[in-house]
PDB file of N, CA and C in Angstrom:
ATOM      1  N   UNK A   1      74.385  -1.923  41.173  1.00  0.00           N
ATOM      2  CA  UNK A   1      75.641  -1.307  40.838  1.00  0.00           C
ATOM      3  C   UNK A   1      75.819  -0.070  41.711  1.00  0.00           C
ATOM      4  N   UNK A   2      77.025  -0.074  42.209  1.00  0.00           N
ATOM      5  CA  UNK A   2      76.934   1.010  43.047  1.00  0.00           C
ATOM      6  C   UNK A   2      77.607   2.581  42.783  1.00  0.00           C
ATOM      7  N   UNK A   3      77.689   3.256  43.038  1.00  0.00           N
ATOM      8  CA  UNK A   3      77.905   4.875  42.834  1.00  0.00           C
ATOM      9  C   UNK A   3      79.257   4.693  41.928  1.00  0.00           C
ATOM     10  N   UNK A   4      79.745   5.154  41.028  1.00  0.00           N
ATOM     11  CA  UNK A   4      80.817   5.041  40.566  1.00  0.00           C
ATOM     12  C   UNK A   4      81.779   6.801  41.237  1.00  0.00           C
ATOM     13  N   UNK A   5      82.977   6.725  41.568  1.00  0.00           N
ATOM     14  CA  UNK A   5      83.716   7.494  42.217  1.00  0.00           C
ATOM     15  C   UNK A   5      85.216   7.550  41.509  1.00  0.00           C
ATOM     16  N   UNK A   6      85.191   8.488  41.163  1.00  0.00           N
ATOM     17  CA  UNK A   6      86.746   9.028  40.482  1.00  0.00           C
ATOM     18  C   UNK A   6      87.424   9.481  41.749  1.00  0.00           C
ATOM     19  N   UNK A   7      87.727   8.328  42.351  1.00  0.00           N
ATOM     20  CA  UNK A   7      88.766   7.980  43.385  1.00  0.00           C
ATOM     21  C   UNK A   7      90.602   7.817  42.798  1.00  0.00           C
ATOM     22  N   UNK A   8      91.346   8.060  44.488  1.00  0.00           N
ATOM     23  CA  UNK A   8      92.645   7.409  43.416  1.00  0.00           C
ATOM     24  C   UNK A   8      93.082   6.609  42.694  1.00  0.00           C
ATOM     25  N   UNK A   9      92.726   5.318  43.186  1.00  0.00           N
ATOM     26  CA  UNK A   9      92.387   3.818  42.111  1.00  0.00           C
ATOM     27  C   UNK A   9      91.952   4.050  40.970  1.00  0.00           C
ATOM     28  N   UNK A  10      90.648   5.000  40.726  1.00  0.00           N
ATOM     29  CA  UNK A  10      90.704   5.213  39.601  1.00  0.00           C
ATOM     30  C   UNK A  10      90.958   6.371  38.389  1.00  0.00           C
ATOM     31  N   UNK A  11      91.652   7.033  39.223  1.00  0.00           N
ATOM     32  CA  UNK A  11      92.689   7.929  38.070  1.00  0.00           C
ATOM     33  C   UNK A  11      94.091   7.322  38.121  1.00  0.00           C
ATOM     34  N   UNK A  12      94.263   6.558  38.802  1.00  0.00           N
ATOM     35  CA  UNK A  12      96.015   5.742  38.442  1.00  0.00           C
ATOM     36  C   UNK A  12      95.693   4.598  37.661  1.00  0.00           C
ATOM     37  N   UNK A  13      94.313   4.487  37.331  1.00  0.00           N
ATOM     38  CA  UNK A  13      93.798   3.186  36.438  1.00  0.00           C
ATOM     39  C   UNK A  13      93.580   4.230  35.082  1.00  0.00           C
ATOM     40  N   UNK A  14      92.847   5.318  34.733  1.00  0.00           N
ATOM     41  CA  UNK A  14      92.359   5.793  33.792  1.00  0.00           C
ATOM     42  C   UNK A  14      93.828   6.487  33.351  1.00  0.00           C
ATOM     43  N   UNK A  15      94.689   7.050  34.241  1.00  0.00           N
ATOM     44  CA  UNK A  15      96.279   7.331  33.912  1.00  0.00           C
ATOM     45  C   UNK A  15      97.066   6.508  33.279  1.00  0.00           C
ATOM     46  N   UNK A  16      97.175   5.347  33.821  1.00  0.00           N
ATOM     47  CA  UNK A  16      98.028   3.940  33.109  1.00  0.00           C
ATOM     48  C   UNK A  16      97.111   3.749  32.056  1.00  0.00           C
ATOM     49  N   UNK A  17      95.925   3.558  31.551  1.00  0.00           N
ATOM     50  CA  UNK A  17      95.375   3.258  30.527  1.00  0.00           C
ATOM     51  C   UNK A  17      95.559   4.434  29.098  1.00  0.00           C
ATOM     52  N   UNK A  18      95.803   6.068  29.759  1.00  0.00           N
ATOM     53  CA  UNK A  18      96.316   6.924  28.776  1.00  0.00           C
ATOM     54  C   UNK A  18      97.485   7.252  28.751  1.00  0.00           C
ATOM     55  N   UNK A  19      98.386   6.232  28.838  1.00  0.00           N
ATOM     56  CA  UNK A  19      99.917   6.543  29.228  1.00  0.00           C
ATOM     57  C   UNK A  19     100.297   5.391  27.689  1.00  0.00           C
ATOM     58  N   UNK A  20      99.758   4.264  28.466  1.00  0.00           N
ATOM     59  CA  UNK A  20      99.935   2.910  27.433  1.00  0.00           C
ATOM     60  C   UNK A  20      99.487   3.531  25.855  1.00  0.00           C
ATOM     61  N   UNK A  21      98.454   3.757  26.060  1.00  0.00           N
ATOM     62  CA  UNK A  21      97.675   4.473  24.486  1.00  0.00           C
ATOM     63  C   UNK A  21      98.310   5.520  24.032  1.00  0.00           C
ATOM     64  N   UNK A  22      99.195   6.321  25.091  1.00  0.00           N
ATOM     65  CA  UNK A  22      99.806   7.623  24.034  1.00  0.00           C
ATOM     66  C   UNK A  22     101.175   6.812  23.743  1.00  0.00           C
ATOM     67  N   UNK A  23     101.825   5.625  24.269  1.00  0.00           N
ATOM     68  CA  UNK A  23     103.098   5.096  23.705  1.00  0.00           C
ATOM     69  C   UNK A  23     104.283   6.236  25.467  1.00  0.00           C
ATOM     70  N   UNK A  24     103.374   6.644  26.296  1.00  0.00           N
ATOM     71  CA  UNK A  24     104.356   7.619  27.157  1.00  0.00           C
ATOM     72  C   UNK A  24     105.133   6.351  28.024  1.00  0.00           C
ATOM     73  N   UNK A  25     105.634   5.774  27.983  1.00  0.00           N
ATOM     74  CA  UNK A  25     106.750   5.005  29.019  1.00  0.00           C
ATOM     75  C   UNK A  25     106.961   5.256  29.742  1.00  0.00           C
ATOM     76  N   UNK A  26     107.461   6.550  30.477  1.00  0.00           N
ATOM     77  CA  UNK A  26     107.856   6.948  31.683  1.00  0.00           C
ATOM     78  C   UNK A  26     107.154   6.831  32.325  1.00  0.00           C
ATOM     79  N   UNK A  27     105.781   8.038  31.997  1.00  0.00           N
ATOM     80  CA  UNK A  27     104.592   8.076  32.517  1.00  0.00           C
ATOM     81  C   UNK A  27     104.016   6.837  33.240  1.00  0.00           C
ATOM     82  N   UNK A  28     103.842   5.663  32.362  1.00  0.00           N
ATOM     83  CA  UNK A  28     103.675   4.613  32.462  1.00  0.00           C
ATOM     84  C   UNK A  28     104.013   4.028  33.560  1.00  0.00           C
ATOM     85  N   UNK A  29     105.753   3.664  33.444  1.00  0.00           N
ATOM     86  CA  UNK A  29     105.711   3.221  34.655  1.00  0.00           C
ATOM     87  C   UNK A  29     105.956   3.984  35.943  1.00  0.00           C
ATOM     88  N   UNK A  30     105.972   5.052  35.914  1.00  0.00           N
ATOM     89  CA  UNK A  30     105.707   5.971  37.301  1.00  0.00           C
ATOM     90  C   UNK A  30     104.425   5.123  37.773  1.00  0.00           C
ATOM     91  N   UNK A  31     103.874   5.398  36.772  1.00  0.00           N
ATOM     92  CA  UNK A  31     102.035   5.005  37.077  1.00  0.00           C
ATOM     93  C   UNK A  31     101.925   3.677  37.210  1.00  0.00           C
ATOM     94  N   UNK A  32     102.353   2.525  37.049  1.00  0.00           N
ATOM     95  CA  UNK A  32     102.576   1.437  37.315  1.00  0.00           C
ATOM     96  C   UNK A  32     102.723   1.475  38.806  1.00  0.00           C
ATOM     97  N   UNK A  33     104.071   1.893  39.133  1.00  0.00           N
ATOM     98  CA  UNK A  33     104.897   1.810  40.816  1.00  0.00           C
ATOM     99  C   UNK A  33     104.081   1.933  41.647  1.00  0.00           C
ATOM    100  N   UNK A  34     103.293   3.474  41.264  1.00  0.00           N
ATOM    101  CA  UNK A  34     102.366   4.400  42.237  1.00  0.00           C
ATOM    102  C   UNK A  34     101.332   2.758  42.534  1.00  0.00           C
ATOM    103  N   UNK A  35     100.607   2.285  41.245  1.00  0.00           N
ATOM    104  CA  UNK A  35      99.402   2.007  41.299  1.00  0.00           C
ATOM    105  C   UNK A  35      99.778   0.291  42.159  1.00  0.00           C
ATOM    106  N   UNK A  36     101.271  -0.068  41.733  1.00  0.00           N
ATOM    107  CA  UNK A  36     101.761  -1.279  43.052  1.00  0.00           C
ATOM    108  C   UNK A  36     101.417  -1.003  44.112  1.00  0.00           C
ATOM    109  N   UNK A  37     102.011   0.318  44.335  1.00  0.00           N
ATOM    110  CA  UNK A  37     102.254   0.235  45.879  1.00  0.00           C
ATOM    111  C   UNK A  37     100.850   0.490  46.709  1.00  0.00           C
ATOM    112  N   UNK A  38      99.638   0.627  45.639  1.00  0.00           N
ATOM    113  CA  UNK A  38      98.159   0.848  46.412  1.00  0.00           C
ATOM    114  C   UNK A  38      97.695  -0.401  46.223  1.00  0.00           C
ATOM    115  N   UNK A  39      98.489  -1.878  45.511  1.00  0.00           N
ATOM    116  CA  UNK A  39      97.841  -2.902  45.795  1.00  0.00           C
ATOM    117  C   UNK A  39      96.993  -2.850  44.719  1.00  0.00           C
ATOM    118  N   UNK A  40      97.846  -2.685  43.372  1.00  0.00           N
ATOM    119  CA  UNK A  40      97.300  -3.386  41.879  1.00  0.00           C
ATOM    120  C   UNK A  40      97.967  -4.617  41.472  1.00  0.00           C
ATOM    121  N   UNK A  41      96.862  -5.880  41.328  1.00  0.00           N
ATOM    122  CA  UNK A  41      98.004  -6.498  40.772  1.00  0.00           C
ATOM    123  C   UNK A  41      98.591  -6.920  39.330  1.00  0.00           C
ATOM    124  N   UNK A  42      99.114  -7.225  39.209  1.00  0.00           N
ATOM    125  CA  UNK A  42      99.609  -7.960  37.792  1.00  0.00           C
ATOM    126  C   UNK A  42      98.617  -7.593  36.249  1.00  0.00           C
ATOM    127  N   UNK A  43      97.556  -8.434  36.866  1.00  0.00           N
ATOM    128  CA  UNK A  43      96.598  -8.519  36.203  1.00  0.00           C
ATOM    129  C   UNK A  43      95.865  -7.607  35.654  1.00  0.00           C
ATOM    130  N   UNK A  44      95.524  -6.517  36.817  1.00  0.00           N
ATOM    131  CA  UNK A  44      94.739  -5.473  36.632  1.00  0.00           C
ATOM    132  C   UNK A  44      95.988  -4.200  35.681  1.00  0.00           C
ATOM    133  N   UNK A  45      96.885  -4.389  36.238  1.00  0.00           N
ATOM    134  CA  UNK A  45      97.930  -3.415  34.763  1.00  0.00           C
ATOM    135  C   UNK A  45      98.084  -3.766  33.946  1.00  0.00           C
ATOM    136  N   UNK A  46      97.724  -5.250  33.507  1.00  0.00           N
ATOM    137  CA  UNK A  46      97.665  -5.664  32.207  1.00  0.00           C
ATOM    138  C   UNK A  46      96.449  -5.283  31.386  1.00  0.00           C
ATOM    139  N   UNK A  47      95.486  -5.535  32.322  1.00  0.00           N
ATOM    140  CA  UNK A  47      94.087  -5.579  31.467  1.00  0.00           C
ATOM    141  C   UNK A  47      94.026  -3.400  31.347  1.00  0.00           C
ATOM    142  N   UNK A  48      94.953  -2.612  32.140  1.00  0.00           N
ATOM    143  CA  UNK A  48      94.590  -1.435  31.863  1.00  0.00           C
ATOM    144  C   UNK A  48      95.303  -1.036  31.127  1.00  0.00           C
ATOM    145  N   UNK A  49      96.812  -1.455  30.506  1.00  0.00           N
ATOM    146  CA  UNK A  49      97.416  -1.408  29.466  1.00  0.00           C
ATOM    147  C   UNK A  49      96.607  -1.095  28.053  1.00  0.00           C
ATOM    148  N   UNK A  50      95.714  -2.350  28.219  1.00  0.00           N
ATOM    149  CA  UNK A  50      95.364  -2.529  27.019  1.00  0.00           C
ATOM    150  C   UNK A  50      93.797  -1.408  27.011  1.00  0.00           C
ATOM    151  N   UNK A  51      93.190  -0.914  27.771  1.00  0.00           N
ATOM    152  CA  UNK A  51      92.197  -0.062  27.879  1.00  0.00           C
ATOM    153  C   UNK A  51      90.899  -0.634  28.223  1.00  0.00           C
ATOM    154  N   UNK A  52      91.253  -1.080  29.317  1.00  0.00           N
ATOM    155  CA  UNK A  52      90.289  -2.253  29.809  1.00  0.00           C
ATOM    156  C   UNK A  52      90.555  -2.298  31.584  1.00  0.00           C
ATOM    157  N   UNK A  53      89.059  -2.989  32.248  1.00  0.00           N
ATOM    158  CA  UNK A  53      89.627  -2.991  33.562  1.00  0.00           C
ATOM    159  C   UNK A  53      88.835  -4.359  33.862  1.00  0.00           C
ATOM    160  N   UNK A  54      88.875  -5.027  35.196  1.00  0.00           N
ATOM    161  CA  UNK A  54      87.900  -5.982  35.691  1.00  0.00           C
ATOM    162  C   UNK A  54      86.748  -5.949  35.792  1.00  0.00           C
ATOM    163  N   UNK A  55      86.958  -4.344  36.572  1.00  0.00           N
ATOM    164  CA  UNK A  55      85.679  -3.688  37.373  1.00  0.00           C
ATOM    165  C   UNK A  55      84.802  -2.792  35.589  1.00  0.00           C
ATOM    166  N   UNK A  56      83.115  -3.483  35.632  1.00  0.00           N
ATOM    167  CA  UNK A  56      82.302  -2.627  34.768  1.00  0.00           C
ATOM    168  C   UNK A  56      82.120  -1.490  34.518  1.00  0.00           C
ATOM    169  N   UNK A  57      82.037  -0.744  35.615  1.00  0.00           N
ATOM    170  CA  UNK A  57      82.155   0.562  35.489  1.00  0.00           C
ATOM    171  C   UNK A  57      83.617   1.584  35.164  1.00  0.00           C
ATOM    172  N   UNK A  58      84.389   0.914  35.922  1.00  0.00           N
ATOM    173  CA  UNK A  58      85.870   1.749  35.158  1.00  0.00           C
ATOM    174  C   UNK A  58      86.477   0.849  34.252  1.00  0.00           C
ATOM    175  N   UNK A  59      85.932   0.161  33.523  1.00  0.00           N
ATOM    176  CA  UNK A  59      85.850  -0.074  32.325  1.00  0.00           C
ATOM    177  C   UNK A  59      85.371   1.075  31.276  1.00  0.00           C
ATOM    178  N   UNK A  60      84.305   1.543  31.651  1.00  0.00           N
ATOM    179  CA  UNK A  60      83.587   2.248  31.006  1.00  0.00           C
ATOM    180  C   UNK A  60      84.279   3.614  30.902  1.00  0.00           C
ATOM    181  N   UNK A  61      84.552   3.861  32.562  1.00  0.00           N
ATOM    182  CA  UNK A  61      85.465   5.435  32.401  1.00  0.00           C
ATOM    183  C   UNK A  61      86.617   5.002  31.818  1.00  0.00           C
ATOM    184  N   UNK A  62      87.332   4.557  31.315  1.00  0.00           N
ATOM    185  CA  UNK A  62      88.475   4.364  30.777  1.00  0.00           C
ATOM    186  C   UNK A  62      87.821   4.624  29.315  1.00  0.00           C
ATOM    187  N   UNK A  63      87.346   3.681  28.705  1.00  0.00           N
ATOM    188  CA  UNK A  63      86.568   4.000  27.503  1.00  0.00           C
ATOM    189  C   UNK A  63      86.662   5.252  27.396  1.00  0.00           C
ATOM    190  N   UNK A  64      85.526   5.895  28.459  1.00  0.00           N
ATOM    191  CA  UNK A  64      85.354   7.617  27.394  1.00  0.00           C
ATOM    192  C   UNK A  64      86.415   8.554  28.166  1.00  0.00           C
ATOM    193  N   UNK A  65      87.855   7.972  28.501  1.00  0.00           N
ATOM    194  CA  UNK A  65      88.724   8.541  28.782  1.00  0.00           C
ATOM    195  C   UNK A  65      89.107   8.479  27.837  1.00  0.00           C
ATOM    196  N   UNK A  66      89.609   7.555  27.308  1.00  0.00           N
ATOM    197  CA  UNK A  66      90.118   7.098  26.076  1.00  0.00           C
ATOM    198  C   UNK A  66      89.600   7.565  24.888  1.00  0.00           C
ATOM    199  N   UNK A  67      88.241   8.063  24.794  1.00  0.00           N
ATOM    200  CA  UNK A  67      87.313   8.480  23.177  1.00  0.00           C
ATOM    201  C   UNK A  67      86.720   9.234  23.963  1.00  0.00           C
ATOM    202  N   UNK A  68      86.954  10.478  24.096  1.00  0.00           N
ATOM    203  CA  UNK A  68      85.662  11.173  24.516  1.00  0.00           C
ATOM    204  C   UNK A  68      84.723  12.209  24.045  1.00  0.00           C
ATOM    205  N   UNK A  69      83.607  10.566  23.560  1.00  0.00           N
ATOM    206  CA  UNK A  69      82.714  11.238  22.235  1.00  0.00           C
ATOM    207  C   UNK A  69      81.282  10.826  22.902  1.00  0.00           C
ATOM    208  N   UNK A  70      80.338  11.613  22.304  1.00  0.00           N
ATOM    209  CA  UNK A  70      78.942  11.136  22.877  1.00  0.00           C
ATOM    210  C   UNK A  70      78.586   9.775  22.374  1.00  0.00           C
ATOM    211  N   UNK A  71      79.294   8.922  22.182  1.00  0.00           N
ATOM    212  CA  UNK A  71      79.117   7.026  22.116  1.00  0.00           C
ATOM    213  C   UNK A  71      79.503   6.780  23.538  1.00  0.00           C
ATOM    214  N   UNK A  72      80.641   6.878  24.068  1.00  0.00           N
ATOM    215  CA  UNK A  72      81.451   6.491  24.948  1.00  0.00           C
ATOM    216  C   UNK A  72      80.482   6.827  26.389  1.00  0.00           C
ATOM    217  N   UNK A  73      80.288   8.379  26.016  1.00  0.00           N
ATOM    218  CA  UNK A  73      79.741   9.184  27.268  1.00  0.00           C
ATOM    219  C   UNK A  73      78.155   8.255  27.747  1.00  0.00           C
ATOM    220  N   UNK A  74      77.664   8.172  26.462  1.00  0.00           N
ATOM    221  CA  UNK A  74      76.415   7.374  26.769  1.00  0.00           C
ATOM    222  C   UNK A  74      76.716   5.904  27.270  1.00  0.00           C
ATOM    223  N   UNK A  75      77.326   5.453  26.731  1.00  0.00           N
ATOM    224  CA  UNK A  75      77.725   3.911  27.538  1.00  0.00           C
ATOM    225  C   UNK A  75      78.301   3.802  29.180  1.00  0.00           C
ATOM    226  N   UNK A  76      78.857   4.714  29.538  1.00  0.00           N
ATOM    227  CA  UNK A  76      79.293   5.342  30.726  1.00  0.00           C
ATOM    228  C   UNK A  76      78.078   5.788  31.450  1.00  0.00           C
ATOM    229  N   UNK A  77      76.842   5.877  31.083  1.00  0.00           N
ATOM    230  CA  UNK A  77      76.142   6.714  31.459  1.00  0.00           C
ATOM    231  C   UNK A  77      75.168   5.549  31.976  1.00  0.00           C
ATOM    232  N   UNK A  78      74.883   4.397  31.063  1.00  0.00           N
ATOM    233  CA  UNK A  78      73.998   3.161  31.308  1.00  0.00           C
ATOM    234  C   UNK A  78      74.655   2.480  32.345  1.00  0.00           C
ATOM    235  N   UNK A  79      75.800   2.776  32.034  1.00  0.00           N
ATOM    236  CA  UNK A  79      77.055   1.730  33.090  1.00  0.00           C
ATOM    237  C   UNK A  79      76.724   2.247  34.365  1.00  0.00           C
ATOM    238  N   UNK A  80      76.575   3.511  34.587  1.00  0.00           N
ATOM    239  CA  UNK A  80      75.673   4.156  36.209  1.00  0.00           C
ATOM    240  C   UNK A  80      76.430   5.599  36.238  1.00  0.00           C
ATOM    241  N   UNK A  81      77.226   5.777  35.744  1.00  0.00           N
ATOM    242  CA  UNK A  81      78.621   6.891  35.879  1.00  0.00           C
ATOM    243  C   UNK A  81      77.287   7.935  35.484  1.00  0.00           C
ATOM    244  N   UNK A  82      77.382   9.022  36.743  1.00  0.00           N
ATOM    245  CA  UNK A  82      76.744  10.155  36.362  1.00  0.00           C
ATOM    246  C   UNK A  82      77.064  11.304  35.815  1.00  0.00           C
ATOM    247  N   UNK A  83      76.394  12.058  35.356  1.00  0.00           N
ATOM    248  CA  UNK A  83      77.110  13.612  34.537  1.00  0.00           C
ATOM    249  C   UNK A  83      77.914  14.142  35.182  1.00  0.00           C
ATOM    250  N   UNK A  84      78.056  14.396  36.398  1.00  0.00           N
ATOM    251  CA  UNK A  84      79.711  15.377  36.840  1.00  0.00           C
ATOM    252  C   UNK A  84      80.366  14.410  36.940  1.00  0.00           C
ATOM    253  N   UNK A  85      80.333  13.195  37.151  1.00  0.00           N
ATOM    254  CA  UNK A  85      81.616  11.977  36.794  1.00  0.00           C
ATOM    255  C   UNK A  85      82.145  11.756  35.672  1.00  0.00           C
ATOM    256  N   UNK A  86      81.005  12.131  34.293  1.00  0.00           N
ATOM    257  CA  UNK A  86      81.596  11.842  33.096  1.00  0.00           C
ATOM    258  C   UNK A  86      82.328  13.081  33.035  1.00  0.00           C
ATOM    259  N   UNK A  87      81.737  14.076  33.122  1.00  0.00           N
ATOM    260  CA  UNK A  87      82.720  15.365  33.293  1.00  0.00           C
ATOM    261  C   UNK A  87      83.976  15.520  33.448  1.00  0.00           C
ATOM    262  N   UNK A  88      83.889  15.060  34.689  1.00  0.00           N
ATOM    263  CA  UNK A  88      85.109  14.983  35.663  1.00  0.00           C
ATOM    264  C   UNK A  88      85.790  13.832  34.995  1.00  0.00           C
ATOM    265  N   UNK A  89      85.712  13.164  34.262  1.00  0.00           N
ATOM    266  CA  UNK A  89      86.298  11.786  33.675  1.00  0.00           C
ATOM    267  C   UNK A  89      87.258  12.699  32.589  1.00  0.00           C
ATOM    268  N   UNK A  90      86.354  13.107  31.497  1.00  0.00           N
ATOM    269  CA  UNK A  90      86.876  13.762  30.903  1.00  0.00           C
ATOM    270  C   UNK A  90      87.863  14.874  30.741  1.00  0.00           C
ATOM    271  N   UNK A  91      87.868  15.900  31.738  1.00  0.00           N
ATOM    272  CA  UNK A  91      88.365  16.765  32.082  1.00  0.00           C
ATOM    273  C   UNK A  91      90.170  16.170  32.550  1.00  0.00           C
ATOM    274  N   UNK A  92      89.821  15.193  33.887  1.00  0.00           N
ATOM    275  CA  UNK A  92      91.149  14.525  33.575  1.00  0.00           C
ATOM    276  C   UNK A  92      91.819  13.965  32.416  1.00  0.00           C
ATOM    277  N   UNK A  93      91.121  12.869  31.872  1.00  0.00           N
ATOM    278  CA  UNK A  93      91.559  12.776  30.940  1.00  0.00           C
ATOM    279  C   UNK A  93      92.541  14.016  29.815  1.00  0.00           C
ATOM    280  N   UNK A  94      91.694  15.276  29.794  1.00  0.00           N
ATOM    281  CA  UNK A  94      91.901  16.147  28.956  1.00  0.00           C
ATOM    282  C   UNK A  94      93.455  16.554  29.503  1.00  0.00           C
ATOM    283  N   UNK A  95      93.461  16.917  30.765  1.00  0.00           N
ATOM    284  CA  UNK A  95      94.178  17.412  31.534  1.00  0.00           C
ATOM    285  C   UNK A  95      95.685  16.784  30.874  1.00  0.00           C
ATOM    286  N   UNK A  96      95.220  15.156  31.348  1.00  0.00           N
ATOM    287  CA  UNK A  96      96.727  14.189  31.552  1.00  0.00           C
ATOM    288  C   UNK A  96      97.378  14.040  29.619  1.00  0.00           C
ATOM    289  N   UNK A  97      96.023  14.367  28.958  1.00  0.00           N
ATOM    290  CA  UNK A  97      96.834  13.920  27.352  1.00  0.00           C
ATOM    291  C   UNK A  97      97.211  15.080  27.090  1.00  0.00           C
ATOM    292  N   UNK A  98      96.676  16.346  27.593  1.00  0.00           N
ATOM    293  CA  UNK A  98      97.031  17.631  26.934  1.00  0.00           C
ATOM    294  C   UNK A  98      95.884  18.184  25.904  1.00  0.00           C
ATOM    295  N   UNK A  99      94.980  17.248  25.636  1.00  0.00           N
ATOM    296  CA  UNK A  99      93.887  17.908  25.302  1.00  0.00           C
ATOM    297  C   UNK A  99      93.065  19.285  25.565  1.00  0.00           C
ATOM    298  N   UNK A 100      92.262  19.845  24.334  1.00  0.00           N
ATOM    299  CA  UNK A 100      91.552  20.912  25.370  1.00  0.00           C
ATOM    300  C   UNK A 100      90.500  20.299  25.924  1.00  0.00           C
ATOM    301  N   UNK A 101      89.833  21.146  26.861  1.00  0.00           N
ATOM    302  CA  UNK A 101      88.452  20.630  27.148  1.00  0.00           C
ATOM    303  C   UNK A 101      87.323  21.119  26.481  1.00  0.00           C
TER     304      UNK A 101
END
């Protein structure tokens, strides 16, 4: 498994996945367009709709984007995602729902 990277792919994946979950629409499909035009297809905005991805590992960051509790963080953690990634996972996350950190 290789290095996991909070790249753009995957904050327009962990974005559309907390857009769908807060009910934000707009957001949504801004984040949809963006994530077309980098060559997402169909499939992969469906499966991130629902808080889910293809790929194992941003599967996982979506997860403790989505819950970010020490269950999530640890499953993220087996998955290969290292501590300033879960960090950094979180922190966006926090950022995009309005959460604190």
């Amino acid at each position: 498994m290789g290095q996991f990277k909070l790249d753009t792919r995957a904050r327009f994946s962990i974005d559309i996945a907390l857009a769908a979950a807060g009910g934000d629409d707009e957001r949504l499909r801004l984040s949809e367009q963006s994530a077309r035009s980098l060559g997402f297809t169909g499939a992969e905005l469906d499966a991130l709709r629902q808080g889910s991805s293809f790929d194992f590992q941003l599967s996982r960051a979506i997860t403790l984007a989505l819950a970010p509790d020490s269950d999530s963080r640890d499953r993220a953690r087996r998955a290969g995602l290292d501590e300033q990634v879960c960090q950094a996972i979180e922190a966006f996350a926090a950022a995009k729902s309005g959460r604190p950190t």
